[in-house]
N, C-alpha and C. Protein backbone atom coordinates (compact mmCIF):
# COMPACT_ATOMS: atom_id res chain seq x y z
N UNK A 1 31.20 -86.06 -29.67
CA UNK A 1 31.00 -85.21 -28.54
C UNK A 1 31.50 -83.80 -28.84
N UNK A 2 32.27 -83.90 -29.86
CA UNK A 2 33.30 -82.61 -29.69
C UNK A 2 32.05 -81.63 -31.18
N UNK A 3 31.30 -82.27 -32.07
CA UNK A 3 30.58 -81.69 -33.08
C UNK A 3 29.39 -81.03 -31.57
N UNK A 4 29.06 -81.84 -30.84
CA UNK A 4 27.64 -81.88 -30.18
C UNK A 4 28.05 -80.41 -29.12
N UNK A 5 29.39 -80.35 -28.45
CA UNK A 5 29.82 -79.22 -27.81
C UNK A 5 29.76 -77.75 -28.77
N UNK A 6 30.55 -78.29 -29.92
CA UNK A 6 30.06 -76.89 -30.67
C UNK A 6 29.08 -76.64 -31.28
N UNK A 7 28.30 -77.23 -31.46
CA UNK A 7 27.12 -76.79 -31.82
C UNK A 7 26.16 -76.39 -30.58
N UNK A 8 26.49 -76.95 -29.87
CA UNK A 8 25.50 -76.12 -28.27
C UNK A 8 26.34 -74.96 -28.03
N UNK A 9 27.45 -74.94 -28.30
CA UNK A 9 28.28 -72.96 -27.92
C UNK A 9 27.66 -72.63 -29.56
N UNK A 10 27.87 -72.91 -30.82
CA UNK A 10 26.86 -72.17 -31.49
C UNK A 10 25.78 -71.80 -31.00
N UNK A 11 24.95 -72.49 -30.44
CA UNK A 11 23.45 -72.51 -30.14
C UNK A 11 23.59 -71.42 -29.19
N UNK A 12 24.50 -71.31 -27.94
CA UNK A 12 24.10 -70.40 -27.07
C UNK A 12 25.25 -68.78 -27.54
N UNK A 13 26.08 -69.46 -28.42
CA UNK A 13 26.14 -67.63 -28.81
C UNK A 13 25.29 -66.93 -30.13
N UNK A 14 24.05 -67.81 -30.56
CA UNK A 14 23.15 -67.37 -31.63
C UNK A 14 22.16 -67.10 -30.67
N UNK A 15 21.49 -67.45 -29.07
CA UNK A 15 21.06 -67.04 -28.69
C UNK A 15 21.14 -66.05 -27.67
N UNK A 16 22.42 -65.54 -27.36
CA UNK A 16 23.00 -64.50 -27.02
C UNK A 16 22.99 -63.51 -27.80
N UNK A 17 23.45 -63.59 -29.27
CA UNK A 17 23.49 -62.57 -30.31
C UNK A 17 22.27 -62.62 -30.38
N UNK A 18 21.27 -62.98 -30.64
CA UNK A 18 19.69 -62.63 -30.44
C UNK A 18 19.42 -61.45 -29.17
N UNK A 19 19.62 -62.29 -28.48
CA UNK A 19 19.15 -61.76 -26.95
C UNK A 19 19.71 -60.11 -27.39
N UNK A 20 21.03 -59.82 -27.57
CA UNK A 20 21.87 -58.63 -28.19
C UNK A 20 20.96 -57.96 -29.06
N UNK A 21 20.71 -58.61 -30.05
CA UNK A 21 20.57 -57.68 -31.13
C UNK A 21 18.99 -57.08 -31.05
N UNK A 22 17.77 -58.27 -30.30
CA UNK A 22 16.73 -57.65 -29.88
C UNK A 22 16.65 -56.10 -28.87
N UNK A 23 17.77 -56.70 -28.02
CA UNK A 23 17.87 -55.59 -26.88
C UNK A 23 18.48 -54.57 -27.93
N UNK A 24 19.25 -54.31 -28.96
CA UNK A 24 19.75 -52.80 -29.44
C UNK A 24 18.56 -52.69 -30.47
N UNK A 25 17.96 -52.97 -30.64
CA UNK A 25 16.50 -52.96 -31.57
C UNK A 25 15.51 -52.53 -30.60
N UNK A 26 15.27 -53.04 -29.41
CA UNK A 26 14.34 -52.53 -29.02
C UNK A 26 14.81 -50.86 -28.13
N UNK A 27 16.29 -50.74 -27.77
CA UNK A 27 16.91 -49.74 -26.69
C UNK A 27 16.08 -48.63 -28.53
N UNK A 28 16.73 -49.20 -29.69
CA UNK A 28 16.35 -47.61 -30.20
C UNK A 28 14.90 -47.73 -30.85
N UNK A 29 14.46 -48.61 -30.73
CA UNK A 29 12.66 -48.54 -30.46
C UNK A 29 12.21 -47.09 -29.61
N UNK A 30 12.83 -47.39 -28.29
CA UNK A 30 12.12 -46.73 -27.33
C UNK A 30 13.38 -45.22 -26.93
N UNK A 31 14.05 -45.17 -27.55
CA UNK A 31 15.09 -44.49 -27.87
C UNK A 31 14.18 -43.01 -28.81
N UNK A 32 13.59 -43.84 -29.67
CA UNK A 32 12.81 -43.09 -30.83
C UNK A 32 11.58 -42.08 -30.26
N UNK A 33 10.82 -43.24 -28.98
CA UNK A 33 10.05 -43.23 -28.36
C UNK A 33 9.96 -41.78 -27.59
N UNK A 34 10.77 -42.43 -26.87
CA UNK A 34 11.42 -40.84 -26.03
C UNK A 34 11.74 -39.73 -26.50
N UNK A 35 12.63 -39.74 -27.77
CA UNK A 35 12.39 -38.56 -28.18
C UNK A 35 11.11 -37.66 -28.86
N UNK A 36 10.45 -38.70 -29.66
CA UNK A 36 9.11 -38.36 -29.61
C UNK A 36 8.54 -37.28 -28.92
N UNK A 37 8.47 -37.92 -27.57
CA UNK A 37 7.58 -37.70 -26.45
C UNK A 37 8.14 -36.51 -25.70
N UNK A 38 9.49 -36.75 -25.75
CA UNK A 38 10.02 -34.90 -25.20
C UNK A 38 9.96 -34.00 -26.26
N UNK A 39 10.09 -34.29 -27.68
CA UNK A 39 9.74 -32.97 -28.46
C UNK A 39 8.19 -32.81 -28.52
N UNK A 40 7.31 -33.46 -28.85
CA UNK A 40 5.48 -33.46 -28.29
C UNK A 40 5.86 -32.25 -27.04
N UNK A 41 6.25 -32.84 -25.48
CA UNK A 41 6.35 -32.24 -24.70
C UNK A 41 7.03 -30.45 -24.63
N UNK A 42 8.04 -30.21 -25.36
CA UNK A 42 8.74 -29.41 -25.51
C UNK A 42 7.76 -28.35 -26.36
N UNK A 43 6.91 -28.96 -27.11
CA UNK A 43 6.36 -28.41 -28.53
C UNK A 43 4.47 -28.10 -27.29
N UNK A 44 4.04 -28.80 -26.58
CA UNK A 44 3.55 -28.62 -25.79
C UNK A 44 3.46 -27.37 -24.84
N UNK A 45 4.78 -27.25 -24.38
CA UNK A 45 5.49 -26.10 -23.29
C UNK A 45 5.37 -25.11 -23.90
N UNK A 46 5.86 -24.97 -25.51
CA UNK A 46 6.09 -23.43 -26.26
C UNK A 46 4.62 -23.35 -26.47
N UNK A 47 3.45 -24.06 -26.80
CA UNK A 47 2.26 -23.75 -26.85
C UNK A 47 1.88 -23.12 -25.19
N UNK A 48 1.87 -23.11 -24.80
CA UNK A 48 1.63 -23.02 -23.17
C UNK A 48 2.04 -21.61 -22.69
N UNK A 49 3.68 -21.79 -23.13
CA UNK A 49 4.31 -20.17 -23.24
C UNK A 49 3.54 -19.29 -23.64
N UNK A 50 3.29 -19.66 -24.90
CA UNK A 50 2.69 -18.38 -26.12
C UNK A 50 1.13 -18.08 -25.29
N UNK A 51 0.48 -19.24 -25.16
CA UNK A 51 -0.86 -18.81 -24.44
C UNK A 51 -0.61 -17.90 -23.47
N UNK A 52 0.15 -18.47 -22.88
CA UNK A 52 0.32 -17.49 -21.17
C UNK A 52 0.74 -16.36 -21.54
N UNK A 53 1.97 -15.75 -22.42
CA UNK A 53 2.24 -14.27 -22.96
C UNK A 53 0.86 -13.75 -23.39
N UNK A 54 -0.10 -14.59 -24.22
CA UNK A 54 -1.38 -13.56 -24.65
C UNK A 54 -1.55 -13.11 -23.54
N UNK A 55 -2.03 -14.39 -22.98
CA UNK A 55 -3.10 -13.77 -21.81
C UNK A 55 -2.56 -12.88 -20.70
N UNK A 56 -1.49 -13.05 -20.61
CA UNK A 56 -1.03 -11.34 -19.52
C UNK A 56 -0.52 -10.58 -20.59
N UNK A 57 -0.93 -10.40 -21.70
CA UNK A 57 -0.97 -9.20 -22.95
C UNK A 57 -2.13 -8.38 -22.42
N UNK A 58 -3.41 -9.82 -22.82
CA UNK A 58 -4.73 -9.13 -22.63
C UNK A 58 -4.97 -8.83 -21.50
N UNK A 59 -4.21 -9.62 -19.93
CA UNK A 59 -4.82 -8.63 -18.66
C UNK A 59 -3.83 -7.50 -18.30
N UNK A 60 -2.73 -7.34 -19.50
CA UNK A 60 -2.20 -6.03 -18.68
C UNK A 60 -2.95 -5.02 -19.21
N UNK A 61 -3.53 -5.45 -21.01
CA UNK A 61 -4.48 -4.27 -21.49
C UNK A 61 -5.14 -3.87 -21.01
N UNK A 62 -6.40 -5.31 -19.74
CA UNK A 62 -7.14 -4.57 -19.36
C UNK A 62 -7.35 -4.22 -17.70
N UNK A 63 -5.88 -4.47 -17.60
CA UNK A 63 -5.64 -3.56 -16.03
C UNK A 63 -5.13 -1.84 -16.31
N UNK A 64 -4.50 -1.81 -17.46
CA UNK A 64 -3.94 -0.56 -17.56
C UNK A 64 -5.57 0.10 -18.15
N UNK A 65 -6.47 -0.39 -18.77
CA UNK A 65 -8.11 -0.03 -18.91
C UNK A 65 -8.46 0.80 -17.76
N UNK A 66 -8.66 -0.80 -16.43
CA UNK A 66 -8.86 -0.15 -15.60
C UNK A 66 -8.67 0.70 -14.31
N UNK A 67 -7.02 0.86 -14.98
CA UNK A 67 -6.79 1.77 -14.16
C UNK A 67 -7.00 3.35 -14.63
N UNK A 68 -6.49 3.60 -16.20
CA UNK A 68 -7.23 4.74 -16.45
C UNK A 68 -9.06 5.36 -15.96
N UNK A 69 -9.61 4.14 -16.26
CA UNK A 69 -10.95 4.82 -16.11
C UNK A 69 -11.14 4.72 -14.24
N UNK A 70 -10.24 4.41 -13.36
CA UNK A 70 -10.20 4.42 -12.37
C UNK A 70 -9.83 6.05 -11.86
N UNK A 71 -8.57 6.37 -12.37
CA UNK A 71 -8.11 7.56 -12.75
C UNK A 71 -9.25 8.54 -13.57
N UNK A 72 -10.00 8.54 -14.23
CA UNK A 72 -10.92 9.55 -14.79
C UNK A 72 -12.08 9.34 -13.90
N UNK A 73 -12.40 8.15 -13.15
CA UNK A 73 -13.58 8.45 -12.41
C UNK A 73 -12.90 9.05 -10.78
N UNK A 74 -11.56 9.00 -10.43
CA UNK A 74 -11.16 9.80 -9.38
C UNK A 74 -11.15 11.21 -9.79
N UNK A 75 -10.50 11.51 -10.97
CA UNK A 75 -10.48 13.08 -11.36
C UNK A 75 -11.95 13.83 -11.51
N UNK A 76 -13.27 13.01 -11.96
CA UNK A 76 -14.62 13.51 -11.78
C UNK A 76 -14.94 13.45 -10.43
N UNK A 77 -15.04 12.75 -9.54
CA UNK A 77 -15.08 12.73 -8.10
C UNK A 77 -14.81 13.90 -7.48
N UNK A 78 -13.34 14.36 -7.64
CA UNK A 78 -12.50 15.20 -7.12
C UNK A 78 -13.21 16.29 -7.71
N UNK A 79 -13.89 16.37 -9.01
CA UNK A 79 -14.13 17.59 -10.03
C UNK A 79 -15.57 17.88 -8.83
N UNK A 80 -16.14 17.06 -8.40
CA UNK A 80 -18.22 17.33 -8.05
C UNK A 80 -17.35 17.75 -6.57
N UNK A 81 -16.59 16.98 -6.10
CA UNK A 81 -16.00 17.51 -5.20
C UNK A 81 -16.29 18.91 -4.57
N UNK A 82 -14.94 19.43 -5.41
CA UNK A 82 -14.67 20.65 -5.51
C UNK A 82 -15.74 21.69 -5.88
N UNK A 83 -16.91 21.18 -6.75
CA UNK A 83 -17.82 22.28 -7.10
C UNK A 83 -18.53 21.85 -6.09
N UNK A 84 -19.48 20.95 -5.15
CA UNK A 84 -19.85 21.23 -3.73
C UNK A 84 -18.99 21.80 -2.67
N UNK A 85 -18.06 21.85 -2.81
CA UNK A 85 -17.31 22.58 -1.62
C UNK A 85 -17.40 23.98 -1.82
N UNK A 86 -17.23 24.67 -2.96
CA UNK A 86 -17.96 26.11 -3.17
C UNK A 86 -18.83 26.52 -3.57
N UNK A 87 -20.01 25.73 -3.76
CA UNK A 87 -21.27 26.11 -3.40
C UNK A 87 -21.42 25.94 -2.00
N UNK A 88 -20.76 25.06 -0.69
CA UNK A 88 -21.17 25.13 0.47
C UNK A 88 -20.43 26.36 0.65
N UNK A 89 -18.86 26.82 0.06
CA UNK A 89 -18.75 28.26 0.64
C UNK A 89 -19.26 29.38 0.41
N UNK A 90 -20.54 29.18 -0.56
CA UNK A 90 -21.11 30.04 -1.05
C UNK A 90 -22.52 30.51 -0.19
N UNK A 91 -22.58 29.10 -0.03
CA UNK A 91 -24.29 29.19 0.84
C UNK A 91 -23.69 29.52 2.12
N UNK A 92 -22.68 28.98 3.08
CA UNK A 92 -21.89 29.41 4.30
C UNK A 92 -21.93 31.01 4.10
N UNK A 93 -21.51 31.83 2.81
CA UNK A 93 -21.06 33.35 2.60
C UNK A 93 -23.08 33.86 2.97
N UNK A 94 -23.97 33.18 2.58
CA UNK A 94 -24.85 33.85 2.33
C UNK A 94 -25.70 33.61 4.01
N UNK A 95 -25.28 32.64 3.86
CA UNK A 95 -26.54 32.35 5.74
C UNK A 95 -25.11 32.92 6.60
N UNK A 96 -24.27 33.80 6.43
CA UNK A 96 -23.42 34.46 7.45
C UNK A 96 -24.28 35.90 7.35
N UNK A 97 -24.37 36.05 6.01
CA UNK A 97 -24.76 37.64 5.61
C UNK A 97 -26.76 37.65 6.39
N UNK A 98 -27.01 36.61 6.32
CA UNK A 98 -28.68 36.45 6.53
C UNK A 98 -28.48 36.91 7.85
N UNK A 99 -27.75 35.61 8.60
CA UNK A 99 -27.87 35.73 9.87
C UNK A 99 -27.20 37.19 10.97
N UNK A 100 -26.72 37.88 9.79
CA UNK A 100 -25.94 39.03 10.41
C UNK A 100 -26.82 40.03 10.36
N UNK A 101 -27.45 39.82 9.01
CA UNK A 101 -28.87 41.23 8.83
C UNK A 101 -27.87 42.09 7.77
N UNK A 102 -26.91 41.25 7.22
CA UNK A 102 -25.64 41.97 6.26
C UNK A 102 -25.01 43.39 6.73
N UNK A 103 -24.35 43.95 6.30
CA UNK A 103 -23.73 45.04 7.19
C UNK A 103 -24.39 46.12 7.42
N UNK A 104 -25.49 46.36 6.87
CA UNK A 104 -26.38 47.16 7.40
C UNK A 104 -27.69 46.93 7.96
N UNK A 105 -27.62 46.04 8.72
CA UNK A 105 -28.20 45.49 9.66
C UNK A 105 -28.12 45.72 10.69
N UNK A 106 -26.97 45.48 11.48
CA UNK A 106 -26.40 46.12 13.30
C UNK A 106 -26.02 47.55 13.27
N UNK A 107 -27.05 47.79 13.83
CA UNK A 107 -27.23 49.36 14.18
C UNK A 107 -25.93 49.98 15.05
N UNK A 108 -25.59 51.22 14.45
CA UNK A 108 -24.17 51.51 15.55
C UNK A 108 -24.43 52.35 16.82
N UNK A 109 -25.31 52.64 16.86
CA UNK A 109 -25.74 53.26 17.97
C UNK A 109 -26.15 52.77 19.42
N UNK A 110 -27.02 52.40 19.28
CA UNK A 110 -27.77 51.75 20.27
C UNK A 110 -26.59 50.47 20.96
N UNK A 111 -25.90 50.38 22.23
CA UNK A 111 -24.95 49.96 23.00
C UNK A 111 -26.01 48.23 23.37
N UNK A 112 -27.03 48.69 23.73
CA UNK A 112 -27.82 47.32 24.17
C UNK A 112 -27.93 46.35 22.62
N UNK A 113 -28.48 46.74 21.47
CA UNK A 113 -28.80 46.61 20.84
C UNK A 113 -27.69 45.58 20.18
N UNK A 114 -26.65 46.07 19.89
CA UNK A 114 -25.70 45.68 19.65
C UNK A 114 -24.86 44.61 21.01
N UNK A 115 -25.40 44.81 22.15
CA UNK A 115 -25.39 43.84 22.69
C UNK A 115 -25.94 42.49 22.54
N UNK A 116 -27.10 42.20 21.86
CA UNK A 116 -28.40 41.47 21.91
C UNK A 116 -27.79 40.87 20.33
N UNK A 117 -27.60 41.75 19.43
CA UNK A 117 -27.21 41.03 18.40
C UNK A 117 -26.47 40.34 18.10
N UNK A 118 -25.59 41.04 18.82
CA UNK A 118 -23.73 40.73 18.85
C UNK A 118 -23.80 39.04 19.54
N UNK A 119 -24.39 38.77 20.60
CA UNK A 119 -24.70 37.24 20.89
C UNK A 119 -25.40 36.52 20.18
N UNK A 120 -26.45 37.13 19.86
CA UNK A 120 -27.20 36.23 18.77
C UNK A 120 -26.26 36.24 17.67
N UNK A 121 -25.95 37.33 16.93
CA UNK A 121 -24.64 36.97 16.07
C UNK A 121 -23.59 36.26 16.16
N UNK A 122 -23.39 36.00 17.40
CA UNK A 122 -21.90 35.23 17.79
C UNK A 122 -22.16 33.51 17.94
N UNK A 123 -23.82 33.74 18.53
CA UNK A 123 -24.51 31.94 18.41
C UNK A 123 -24.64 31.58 17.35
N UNK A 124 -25.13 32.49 16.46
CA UNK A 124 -25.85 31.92 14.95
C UNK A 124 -24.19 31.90 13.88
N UNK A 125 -23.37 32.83 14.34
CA UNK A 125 -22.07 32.66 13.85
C UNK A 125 -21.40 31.32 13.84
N UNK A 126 -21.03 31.02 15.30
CA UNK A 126 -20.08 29.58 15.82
C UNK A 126 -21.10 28.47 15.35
N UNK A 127 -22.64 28.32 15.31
CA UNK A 127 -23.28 27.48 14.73
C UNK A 127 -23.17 27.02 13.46
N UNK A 128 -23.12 27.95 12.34
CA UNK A 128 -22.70 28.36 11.59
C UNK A 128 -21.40 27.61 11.13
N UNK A 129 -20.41 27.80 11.56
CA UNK A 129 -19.28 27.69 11.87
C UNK A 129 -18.85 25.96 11.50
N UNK A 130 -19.84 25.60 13.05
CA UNK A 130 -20.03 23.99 13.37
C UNK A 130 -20.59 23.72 12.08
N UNK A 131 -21.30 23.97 11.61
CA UNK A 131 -22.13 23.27 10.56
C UNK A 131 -21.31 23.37 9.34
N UNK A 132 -20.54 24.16 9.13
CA UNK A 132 -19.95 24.27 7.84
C UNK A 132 -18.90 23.13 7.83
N UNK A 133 -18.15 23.41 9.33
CA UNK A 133 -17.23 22.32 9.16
C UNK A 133 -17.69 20.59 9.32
N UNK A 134 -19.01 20.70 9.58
CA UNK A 134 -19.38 19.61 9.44
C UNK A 134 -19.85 19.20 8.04
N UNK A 135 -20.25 19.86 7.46
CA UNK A 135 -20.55 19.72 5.84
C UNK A 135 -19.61 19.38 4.87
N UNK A 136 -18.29 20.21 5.30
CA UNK A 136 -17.38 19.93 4.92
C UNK A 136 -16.60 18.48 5.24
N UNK A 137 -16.61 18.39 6.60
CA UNK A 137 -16.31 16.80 6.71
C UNK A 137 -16.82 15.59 5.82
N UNK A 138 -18.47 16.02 5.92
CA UNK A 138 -19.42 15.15 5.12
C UNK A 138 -18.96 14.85 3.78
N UNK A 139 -18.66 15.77 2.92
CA UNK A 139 -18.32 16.29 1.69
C UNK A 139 -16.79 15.52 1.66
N UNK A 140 -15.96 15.43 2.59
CA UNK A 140 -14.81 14.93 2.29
C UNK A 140 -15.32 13.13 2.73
N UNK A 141 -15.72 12.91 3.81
CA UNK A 141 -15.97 11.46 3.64
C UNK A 141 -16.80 10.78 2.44
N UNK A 142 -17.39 11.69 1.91
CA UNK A 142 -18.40 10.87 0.98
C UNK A 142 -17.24 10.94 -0.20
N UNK A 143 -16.23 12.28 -0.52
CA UNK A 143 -15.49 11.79 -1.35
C UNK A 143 -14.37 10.83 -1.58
N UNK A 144 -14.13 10.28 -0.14
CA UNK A 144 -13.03 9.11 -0.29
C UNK A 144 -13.71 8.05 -0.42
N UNK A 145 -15.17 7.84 -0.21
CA UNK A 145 -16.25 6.63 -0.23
C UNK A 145 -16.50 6.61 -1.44
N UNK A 146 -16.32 7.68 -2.40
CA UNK A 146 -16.88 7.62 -3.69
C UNK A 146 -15.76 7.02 -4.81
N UNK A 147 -14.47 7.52 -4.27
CA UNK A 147 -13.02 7.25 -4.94
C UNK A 147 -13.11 5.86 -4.37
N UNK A 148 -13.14 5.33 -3.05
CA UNK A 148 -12.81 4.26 -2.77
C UNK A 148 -13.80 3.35 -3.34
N UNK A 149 -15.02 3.77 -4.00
CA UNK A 149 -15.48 2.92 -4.25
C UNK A 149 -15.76 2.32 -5.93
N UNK A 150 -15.00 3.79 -6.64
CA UNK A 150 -14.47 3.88 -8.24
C UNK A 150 -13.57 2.74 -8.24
N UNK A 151 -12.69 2.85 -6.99
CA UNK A 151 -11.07 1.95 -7.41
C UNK A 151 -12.23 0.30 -7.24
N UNK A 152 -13.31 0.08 -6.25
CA UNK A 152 -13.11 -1.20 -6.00
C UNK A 152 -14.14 -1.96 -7.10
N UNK A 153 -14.66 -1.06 -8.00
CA UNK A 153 -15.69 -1.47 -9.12
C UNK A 153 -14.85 -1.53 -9.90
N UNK A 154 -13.84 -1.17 -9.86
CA UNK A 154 -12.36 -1.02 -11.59
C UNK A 154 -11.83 -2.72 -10.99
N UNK A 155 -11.46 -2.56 -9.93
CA UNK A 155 -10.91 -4.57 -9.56
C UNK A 155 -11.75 -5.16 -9.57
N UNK A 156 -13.54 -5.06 -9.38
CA UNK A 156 -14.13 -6.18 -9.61
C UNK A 156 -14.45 -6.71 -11.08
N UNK A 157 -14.74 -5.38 -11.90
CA UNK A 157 -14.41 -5.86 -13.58
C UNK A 157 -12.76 -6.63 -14.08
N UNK A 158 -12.04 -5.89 -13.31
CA UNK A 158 -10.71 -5.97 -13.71
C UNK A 158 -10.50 -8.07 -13.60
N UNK A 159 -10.98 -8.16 -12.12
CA UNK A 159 -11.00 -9.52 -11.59
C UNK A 159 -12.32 -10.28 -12.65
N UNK A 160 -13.42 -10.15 -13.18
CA UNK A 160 -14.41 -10.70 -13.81
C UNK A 160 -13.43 -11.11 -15.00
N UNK A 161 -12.92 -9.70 -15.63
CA UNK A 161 -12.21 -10.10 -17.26
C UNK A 161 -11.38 -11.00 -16.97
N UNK A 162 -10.18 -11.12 -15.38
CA UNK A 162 -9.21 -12.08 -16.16
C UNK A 162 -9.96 -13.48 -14.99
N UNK A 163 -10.80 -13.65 -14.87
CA UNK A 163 -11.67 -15.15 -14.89
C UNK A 163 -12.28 -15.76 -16.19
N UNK A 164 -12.48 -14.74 -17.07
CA UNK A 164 -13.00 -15.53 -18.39
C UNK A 164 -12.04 -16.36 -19.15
């Protein structure tokens, strides 16, 4: 009885030390496993990094693109601008001089005469007047429509490039 007892506590501490030695065999099986799989992962992430630095490389290149040519198509804007605004003060200088009969036109003598003109001069003047500053308005709304509409063609390329 006493051979048959130890050999069944052999038996169950050879299958204990089994049970043991599978379990530290398999803990660094999957021990191995894991690390694997977080350096893959880790090595994954720095690929990911590096992509993502290009790519806001390439959309800051091509926001700072389009903001320059946003900037050169406001400074031409501003440029046609400015040269219609003095040609309208130019044509304003000349239909003042038309409509006056230029300075030697209103006779100094004649009291009626200069009555008659002097209103018609003063209607065709303030008309005049109205119209310029309305031209001028025109001339300024079409140039913030024209800028505003430089900036919103620079974000719709700007938005096309960083969708590709």
């Amino acid at each position: 009885m006493k051979q048959l007892f130890t050999a069944f506590l052999i038996a169950i501490l050879l299958v204990i030390g089994g049970f043991g030695f599978g379990a530290f065999i398999t803990s660094n099986h999957y021990q191995k496993k894991i690390a694997e799989f977080k350096a893959d992962a880790e090595r994954q992430y720095a690929q990911a990094l590096e992509a993502k630095s290009v790519r806001e490389q390439y959309l800051q290149s091509k926001a700072n693109d389009a903001a320059a040519k946003a900037k050169r198509d406001q400074d031409e804007i501003l440029s046609d601008y400015r040269a219609l605004r003095a040609a309208a003060g130019d044509l304003a200088d000349r239909l003042h001089e038309r409509s006056a009969g230029g300075e030697a036109g209103v006779p100094g003598a004649a009291a009626a005469a200069v009555g008659v003109s002097g209103s018609a001069y003063g209607r065709a003047s303030a008309d005049g007047a109205k119209l310029q500053r309305l031209y001028e308005r025109q001339l300024e709304i079409a140039r913030d429509c024209d800028i505003t509409a430089a900036h919103y063609n620079q974000l719709i390329r700007l938005w096309n490039e960083a969708a590709r």
